[in-house]
C-alpha atoms as a PDB file:
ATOM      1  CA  UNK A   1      79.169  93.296 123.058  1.00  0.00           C
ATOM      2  CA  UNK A   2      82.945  91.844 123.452  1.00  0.00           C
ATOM      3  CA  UNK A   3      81.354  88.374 123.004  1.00  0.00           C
ATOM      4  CA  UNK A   4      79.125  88.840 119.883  1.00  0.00           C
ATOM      5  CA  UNK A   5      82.201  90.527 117.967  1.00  0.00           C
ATOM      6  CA  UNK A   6      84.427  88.149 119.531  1.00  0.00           C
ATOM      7  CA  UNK A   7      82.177  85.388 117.673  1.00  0.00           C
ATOM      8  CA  UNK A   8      81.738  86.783 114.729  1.00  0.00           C
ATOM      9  CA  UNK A   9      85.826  87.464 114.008  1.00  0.00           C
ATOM     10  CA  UNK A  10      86.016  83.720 114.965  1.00  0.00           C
ATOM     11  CA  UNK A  11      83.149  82.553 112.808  1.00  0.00           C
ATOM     12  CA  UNK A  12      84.554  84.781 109.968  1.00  0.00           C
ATOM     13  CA  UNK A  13      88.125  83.587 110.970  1.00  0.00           C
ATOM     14  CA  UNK A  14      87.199  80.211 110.336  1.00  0.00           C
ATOM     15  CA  UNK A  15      84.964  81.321 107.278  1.00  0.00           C
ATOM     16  CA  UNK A  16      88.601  82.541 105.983  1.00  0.00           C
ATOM     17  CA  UNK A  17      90.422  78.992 105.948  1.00  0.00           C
ATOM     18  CA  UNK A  18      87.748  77.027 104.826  1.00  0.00           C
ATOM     19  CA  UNK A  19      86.741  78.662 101.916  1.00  0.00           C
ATOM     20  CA  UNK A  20      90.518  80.470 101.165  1.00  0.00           C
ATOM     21  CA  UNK A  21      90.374  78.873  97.489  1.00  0.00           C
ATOM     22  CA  UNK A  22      87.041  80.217  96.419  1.00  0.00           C
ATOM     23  CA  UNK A  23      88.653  83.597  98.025  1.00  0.00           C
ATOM     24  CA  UNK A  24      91.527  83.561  96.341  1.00  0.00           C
ATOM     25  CA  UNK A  25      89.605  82.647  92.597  1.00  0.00           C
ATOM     26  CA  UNK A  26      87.532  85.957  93.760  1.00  0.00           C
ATOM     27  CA  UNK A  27      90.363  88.359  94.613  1.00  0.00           C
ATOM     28  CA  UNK A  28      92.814  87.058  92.447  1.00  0.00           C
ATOM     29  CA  UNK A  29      96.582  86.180  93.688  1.00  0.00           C
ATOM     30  CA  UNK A  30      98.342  88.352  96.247  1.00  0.00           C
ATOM     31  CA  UNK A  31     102.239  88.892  94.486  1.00  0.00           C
ATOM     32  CA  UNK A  32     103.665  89.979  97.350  1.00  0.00           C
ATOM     33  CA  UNK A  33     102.863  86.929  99.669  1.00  0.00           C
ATOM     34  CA  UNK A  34     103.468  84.659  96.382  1.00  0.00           C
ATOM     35  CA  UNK A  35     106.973  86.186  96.428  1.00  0.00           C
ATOM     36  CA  UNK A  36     108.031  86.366  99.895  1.00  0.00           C
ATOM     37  CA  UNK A  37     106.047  83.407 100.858  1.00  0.00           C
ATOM     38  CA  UNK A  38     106.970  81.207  98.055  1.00  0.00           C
ATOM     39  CA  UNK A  39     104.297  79.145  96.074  1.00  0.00           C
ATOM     40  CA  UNK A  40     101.030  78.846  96.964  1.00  0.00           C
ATOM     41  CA  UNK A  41     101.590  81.894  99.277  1.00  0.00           C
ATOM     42  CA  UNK A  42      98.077  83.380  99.017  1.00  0.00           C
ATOM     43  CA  UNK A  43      96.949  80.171 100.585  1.00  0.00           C
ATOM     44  CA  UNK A  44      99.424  80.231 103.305  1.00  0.00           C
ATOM     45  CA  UNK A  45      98.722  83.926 104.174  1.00  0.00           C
ATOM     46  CA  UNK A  46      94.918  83.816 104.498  1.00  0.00           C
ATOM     47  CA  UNK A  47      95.847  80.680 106.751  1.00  0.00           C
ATOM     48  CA  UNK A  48      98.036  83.072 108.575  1.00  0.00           C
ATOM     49  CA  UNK A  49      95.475  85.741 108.825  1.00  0.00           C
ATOM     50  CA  UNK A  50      92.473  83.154 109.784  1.00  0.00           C
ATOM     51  CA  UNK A  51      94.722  81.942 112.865  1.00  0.00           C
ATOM     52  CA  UNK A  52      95.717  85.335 113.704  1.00  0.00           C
ATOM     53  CA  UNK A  53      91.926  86.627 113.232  1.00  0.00           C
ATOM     54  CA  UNK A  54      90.991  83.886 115.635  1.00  0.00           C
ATOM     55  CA  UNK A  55      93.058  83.848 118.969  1.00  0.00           C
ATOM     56  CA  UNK A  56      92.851  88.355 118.527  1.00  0.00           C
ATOM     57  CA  UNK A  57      89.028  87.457 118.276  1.00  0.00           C
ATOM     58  CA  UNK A  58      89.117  84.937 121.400  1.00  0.00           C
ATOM     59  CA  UNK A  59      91.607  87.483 123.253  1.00  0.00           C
ATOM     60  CA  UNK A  60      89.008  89.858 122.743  1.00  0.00           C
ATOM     61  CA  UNK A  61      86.296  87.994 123.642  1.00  0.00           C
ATOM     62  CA  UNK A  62      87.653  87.214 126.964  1.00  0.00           C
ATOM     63  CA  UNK A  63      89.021  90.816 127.752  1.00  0.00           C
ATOM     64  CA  UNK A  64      92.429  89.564 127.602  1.00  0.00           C
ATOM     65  CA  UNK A  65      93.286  91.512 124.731  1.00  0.00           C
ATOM     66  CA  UNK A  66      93.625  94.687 126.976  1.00  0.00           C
ATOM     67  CA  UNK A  67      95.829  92.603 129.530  1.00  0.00           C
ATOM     68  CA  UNK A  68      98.162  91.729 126.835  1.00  0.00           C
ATOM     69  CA  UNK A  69      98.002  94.879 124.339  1.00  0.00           C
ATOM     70  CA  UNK A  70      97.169  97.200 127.180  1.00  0.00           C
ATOM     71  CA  UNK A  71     100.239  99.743 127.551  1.00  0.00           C
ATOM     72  CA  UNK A  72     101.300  99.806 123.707  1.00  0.00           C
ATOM     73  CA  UNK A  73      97.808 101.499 122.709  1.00  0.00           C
ATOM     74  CA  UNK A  74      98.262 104.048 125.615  1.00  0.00           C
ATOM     75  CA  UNK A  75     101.792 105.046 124.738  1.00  0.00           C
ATOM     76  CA  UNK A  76     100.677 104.632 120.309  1.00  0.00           C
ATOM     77  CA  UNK A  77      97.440 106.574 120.375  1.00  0.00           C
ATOM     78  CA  UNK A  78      98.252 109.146 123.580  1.00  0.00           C
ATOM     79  CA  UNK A  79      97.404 112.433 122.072  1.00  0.00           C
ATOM     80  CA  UNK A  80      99.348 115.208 123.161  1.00  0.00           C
ATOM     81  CA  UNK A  81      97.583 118.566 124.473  1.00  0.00           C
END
């Protein structure tokens, strides 16, 4: 199951950059990342986020997501009883 989900963020990761202008035409332009991010910062975060969306895709693919993000969801999402 890690592998097919694993593909599909990457496949959807990539679907992100490729087609980012068509997205943005859809969704309209994102102020914040236009202000902090300068011109053309819509583009450069959905780059951003299709990079990021790929290697946490591949980490999770491979099971090395746990290895590296292992102890913070333990100690974030512990409940207390």
């Amino acid at each position: 199951m890690h592998i097919i989900l694993g593909l599909i963020g990457i496949v959807l990761s990539f679907l992100l950059v490729i087609y980012r202008t068509q997205i943005n035409h859809f969704i309209g332009g994102i102020a914040w990342a236009e202000q902090k991010l300068g011109p053309g910062g819509t583009y450069t975060l959905m780059v951003i986020m299709g990079i990021l969306g790929f290697f946490f895709s591949l980490m999770y693919m491979t099971d090395s997501f746990d290895l590296i993000f292992g102890g913070v969801d333990v100690s974030l999402f512990d409940s207390v009883e």
